[in-house]
Protein backbone atom coordinates (compact mmCIF):
# COMPACT_ATOMS: atom_id res chain seq x y z
CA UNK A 1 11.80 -8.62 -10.64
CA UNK A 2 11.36 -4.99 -10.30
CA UNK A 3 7.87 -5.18 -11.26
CA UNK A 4 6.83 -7.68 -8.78
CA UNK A 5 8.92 -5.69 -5.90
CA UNK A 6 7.26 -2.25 -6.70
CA UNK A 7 3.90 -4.39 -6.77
CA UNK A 8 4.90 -6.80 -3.18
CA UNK A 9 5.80 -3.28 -2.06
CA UNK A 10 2.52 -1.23 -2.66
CA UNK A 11 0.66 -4.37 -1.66
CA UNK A 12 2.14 -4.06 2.23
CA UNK A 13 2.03 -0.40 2.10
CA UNK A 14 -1.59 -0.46 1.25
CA UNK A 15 -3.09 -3.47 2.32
CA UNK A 16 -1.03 -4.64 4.80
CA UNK A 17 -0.28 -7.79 2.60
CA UNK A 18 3.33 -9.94 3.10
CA UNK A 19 3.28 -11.08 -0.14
CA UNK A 20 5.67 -14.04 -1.06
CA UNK A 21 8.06 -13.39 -4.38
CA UNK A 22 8.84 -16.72 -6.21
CA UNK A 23 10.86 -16.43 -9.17
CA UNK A 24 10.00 -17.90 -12.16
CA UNK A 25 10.60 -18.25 -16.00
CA UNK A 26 9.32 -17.35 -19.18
CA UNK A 27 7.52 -14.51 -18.50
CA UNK A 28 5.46 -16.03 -16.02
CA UNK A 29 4.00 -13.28 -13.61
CA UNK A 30 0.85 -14.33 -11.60
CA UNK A 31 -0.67 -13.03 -8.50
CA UNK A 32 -2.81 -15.78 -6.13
CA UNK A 33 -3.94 -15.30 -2.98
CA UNK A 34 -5.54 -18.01 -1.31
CA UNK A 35 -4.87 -20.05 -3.81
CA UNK A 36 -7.12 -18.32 -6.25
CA UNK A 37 -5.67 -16.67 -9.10
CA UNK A 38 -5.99 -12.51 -9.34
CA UNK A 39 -3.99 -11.94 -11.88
CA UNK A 40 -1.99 -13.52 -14.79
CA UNK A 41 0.18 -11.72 -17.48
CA UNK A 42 -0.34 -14.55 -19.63
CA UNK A 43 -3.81 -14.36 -19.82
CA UNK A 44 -3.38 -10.72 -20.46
CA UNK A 45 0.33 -10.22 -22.23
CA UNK A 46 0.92 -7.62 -20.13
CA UNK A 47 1.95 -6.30 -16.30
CA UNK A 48 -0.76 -5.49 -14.24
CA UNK A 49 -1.49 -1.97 -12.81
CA UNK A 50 -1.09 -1.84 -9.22
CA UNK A 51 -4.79 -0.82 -8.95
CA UNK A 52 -5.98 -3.78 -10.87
CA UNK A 53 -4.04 -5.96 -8.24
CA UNK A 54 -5.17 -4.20 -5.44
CA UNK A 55 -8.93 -4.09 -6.83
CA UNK A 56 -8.56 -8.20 -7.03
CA UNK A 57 -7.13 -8.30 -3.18
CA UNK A 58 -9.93 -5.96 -1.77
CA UNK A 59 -12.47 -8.62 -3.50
CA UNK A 60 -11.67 -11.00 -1.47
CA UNK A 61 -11.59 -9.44 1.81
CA UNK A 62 -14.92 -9.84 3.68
CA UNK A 63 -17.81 -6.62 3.18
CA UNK A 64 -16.60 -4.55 6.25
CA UNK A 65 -19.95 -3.10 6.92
């Protein structure tokens, strides 16, 4: 879970996100907030950058202007 620590810990640090770390199986890695899905290693057989993450996160938040 090292991945998903360095991510959970990036995601507080820049975001101010608690995210919630549930182990899983078989290579499963997805990020949902909201129940809507950001990101998924299966869909793209890789980890995600932290950026991409973060890019999906700051979508959802509403247009602070």
């Amino acid at each position: 879970m090292p991945h998903a620590a360095s991510l959970a810990d990036t995601l507080k640090k820049e975001l101010g996100i608690q995210p919630e770390l549930i182990r899983g199986g078989g290579g499963i890695f997805d990020v949902k907030a909201d129940g809507r899905l950001i990101y998924s290693r299966h869909q793209t057989g890789r980890f995600p950058e932290h950026e991409e993450v973060l890019d999906g996160f700051r979508k959802l938040q509403p247009d602070q202007t």
